[in-house]
PDB file of N, CA and C in Angstrom:
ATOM      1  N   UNK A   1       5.764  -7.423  -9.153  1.00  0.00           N
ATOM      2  CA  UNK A   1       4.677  -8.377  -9.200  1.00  0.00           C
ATOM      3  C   UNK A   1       4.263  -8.691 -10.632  1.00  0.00           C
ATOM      4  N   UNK A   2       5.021  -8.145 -11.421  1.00  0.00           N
ATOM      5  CA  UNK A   2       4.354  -8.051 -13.332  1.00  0.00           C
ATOM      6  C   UNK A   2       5.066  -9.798 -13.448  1.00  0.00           C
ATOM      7  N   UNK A   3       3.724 -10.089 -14.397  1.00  0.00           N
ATOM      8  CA  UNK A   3       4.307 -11.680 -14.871  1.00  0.00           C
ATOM      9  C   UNK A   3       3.794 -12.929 -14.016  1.00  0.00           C
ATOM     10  N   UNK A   4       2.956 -12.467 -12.431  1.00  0.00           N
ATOM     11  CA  UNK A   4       2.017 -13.561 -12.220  1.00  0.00           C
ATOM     12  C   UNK A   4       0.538 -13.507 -12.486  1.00  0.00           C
ATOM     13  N   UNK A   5       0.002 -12.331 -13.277  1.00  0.00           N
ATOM     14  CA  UNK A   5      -1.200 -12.053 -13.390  1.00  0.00           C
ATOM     15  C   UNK A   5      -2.229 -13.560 -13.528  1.00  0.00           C
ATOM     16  N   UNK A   6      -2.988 -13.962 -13.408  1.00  0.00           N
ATOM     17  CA  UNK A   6      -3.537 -15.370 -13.473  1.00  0.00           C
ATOM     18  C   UNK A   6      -2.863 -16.223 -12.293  1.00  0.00           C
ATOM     19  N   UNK A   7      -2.262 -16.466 -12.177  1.00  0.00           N
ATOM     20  CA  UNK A   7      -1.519 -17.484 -11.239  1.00  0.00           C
ATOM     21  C   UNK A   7      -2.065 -17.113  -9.455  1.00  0.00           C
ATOM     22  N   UNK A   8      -2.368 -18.622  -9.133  1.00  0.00           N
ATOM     23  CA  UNK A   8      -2.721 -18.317  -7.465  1.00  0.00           C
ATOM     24  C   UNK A   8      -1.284 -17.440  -6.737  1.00  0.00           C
ATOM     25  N   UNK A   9      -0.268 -17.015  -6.653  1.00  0.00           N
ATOM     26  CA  UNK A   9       0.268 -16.018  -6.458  1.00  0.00           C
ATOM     27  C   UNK A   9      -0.161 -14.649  -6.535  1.00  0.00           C
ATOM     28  N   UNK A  10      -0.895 -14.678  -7.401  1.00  0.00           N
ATOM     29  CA  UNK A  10      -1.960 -13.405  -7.620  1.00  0.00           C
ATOM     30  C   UNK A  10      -2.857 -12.559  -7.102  1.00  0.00           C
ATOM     31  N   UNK A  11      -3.630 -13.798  -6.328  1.00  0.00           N
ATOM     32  CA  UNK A  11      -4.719 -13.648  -5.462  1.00  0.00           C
ATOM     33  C   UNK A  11      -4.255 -13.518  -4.204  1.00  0.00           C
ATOM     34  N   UNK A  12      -3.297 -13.718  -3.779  1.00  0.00           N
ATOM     35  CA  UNK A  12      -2.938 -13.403  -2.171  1.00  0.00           C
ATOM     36  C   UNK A  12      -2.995 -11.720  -1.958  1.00  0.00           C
ATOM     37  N   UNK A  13      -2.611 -11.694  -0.905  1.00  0.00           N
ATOM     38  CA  UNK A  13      -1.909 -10.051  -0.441  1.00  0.00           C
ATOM     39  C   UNK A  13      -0.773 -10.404   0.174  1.00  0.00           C
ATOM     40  N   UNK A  14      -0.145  -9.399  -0.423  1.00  0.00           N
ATOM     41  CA  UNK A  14       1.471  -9.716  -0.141  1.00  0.00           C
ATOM     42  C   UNK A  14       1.554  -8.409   0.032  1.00  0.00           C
ATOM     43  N   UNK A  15       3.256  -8.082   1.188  1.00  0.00           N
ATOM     44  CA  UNK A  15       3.699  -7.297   1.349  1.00  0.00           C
ATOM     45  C   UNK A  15       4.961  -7.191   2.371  1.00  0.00           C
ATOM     46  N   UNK A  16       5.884  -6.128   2.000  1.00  0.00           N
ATOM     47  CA  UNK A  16       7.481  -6.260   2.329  1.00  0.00           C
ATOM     48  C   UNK A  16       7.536  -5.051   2.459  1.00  0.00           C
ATOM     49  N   UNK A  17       8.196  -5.013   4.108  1.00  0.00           N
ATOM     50  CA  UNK A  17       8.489  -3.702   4.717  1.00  0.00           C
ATOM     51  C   UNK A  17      10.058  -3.542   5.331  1.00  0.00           C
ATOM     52  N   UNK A  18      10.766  -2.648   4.801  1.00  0.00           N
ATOM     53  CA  UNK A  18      12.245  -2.456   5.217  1.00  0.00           C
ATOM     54  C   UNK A  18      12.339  -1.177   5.396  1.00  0.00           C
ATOM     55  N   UNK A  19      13.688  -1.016   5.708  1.00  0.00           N
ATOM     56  CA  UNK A  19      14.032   0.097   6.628  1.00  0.00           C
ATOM     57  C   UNK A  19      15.127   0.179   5.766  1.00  0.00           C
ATOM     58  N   UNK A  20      15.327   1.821   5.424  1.00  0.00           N
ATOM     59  CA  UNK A  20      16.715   1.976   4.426  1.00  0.00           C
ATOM     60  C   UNK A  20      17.348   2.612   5.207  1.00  0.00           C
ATOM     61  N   UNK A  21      18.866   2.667   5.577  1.00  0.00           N
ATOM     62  CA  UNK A  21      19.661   3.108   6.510  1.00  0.00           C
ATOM     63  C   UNK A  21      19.951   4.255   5.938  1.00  0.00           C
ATOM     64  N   UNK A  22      20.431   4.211   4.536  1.00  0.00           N
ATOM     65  CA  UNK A  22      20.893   5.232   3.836  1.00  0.00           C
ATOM     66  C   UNK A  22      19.935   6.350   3.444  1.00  0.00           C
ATOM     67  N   UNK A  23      18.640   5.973   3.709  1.00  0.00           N
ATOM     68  CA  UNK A  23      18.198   7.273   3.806  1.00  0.00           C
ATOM     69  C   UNK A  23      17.654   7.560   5.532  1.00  0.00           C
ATOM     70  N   UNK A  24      18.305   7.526   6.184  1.00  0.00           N
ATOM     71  CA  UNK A  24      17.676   7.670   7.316  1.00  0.00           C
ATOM     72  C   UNK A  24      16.559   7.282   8.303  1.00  0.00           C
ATOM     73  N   UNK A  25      16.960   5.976   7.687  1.00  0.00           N
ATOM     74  CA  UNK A  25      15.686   4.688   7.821  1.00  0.00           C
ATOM     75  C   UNK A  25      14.706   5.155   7.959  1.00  0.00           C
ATOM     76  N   UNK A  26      14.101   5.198   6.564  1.00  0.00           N
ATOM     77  CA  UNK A  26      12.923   5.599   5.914  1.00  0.00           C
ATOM     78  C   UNK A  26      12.552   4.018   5.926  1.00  0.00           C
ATOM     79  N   UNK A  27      11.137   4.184   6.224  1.00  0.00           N
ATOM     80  CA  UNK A  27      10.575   2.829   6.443  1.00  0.00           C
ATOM     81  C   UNK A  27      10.080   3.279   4.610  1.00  0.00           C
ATOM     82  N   UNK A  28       9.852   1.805   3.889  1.00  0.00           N
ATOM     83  CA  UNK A  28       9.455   1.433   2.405  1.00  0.00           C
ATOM     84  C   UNK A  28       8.511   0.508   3.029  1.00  0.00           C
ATOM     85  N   UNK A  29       7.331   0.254   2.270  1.00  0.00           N
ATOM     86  CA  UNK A  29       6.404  -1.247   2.050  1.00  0.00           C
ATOM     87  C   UNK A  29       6.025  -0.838   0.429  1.00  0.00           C
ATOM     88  N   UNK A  30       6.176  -2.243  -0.087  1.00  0.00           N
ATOM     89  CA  UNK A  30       5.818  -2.632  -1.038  1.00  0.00           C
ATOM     90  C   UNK A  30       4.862  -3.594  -1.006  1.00  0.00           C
ATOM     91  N   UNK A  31       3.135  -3.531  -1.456  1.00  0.00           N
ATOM     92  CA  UNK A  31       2.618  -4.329  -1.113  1.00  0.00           C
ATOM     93  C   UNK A  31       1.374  -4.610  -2.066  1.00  0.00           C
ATOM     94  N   UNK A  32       1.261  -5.813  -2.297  1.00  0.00           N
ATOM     95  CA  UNK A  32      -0.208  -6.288  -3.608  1.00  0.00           C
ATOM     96  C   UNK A  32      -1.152  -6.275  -3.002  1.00  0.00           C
ATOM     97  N   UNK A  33      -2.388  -5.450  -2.299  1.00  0.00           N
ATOM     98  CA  UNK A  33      -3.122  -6.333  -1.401  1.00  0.00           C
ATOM     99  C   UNK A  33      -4.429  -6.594  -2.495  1.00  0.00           C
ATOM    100  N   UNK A  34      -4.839  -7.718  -2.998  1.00  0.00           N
ATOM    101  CA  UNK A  34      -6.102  -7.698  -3.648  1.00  0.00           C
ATOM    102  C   UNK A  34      -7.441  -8.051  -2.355  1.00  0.00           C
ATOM    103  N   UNK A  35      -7.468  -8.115  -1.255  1.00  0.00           N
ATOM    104  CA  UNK A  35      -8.144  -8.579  -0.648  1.00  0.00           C
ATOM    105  C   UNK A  35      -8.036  -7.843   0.834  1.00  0.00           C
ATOM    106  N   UNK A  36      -6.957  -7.745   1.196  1.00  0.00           N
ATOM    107  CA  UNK A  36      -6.476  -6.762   2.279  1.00  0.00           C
ATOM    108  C   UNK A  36      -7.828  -5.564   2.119  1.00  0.00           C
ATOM    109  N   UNK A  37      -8.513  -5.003   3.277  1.00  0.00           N
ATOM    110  CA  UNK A  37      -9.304  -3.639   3.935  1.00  0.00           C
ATOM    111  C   UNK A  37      -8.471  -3.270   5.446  1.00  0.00           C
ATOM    112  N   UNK A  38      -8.348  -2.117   5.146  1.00  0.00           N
ATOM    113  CA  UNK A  38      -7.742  -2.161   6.706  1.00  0.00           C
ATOM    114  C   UNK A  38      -9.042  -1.246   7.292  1.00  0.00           C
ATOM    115  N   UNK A  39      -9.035  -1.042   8.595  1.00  0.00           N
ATOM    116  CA  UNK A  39      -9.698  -0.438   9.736  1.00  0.00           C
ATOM    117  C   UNK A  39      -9.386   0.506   9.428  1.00  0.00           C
ATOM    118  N   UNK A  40     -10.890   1.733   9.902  1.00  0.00           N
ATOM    119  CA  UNK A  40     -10.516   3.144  10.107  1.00  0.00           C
ATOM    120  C   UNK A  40      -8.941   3.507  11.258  1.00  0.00           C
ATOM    121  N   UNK A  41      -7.763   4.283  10.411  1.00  0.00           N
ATOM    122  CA  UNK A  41      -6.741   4.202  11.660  1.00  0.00           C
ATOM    123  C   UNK A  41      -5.752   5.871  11.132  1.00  0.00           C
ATOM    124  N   UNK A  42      -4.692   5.564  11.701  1.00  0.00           N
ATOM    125  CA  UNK A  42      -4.098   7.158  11.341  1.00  0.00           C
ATOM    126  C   UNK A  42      -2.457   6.599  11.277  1.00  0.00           C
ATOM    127  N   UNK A  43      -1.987   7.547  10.765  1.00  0.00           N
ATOM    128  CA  UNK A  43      -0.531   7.568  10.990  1.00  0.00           C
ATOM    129  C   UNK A  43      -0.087   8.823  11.467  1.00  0.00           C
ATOM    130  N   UNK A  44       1.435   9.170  12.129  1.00  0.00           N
ATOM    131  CA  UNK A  44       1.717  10.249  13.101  1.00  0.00           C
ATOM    132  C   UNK A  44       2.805  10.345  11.600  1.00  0.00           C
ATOM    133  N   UNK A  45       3.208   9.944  10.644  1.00  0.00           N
ATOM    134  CA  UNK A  45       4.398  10.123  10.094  1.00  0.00           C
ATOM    135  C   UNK A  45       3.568  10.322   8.758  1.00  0.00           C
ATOM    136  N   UNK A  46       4.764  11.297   8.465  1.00  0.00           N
ATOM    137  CA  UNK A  46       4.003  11.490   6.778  1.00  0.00           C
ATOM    138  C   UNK A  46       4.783  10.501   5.901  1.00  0.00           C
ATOM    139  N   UNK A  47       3.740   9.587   4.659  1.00  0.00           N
ATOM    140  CA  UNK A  47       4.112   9.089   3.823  1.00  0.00           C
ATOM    141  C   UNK A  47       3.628   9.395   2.847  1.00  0.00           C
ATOM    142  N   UNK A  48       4.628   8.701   1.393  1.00  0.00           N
ATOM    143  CA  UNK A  48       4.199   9.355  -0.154  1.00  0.00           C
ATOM    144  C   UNK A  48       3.863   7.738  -0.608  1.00  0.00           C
ATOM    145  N   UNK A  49       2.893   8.115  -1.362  1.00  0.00           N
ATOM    146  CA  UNK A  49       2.245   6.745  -2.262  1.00  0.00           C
ATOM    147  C   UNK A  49       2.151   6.306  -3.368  1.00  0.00           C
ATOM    148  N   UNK A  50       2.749   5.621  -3.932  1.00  0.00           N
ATOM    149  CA  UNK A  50       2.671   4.945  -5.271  1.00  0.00           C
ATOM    150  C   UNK A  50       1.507   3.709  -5.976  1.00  0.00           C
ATOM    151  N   UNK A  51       0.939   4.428  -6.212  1.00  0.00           N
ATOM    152  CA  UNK A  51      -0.258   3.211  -6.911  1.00  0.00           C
ATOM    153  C   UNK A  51       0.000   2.755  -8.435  1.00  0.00           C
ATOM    154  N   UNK A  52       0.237   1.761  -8.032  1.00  0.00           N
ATOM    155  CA  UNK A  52       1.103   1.009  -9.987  1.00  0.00           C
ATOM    156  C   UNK A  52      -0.463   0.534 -10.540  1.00  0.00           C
ATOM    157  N   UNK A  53      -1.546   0.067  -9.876  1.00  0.00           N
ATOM    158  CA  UNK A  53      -2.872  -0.363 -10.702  1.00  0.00           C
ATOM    159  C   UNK A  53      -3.233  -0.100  -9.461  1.00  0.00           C
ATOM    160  N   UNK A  54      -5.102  -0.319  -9.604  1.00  0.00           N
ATOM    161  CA  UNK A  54      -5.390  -0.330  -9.092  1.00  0.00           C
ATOM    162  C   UNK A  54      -6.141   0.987  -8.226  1.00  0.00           C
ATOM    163  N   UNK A  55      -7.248   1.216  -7.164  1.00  0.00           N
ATOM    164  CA  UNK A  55      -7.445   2.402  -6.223  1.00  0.00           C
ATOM    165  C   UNK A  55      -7.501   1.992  -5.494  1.00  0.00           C
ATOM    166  N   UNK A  56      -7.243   3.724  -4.533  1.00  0.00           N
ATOM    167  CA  UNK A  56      -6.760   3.272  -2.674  1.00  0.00           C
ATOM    168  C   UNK A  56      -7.732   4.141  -2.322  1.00  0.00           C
ATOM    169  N   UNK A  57      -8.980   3.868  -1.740  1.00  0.00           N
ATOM    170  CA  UNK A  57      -9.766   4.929  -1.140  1.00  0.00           C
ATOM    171  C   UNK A  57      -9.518   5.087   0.562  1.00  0.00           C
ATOM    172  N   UNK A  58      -9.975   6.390   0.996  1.00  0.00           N
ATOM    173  CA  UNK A  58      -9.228   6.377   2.357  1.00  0.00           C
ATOM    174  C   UNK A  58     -10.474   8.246   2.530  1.00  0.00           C
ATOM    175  N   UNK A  59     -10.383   7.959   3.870  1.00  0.00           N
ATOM    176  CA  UNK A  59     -11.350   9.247   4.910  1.00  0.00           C
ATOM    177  C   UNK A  59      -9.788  10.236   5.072  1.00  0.00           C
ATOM    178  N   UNK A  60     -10.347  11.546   4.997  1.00  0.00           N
ATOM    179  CA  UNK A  60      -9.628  12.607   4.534  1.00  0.00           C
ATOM    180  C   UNK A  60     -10.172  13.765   5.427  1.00  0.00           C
ATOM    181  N   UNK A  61     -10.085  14.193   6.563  1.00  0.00           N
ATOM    182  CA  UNK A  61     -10.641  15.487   6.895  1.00  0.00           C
ATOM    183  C   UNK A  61     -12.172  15.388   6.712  1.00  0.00           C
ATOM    184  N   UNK A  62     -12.890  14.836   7.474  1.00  0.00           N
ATOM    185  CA  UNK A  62     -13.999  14.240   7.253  1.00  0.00           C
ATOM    186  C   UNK A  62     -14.636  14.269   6.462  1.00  0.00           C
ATOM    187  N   UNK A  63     -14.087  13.717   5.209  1.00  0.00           N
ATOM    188  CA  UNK A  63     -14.204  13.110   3.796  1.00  0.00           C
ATOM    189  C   UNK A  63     -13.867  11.792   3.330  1.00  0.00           C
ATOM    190  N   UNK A  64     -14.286  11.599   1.568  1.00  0.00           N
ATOM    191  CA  UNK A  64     -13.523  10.486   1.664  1.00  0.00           C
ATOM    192  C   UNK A  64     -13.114  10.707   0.246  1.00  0.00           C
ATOM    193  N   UNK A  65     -11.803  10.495   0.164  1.00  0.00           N
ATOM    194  CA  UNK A  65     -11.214  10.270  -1.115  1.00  0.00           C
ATOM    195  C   UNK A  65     -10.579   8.920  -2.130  1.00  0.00           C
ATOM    196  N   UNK A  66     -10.478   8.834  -3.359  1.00  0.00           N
ATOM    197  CA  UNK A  66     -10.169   8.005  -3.713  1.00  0.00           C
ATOM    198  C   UNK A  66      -8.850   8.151  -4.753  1.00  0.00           C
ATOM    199  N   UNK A  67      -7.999   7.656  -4.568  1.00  0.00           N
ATOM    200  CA  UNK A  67      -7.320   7.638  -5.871  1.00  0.00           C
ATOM    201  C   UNK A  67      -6.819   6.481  -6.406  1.00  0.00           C
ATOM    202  N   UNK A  68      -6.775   6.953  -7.862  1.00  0.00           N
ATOM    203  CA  UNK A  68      -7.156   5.387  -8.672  1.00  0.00           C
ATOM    204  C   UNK A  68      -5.263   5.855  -9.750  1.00  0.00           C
TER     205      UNK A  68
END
């Protein structure tokens, strides 16, 4: 996403979800959301997270955490 900073491309939420065979179709999303909130929700699968800018706050064991 580096190189539209300013540009209405910018301001959307975008995001791209695939399935890698070669690793045992490990689901990937790659995603900008500047505007995107999602609903209190859960996942049954464990995932690892990459934050390039930006924080992701999220409820934790009835907590709430943030990482930036």
């Amino acid at each position: 996403m580096a190189g539209v900073e300013g540009s209405a491309e910018s301001q959307r939420d975008i995001a791209r979800a695939w399935l890698e065979p070669s690793l045992g179709n490990t689901l990937f999303l790659d995603a900008h959301y500047r505007t995107l909130a999602f609903e209190r929700h859960y996942h049954e699968e464990f995932a690892i997270g990459i934050i390039e800018s930006g924080c992701q706050a999220f409820s934790y064991d009835g907590g709430r955490a943030e990482w930036t």
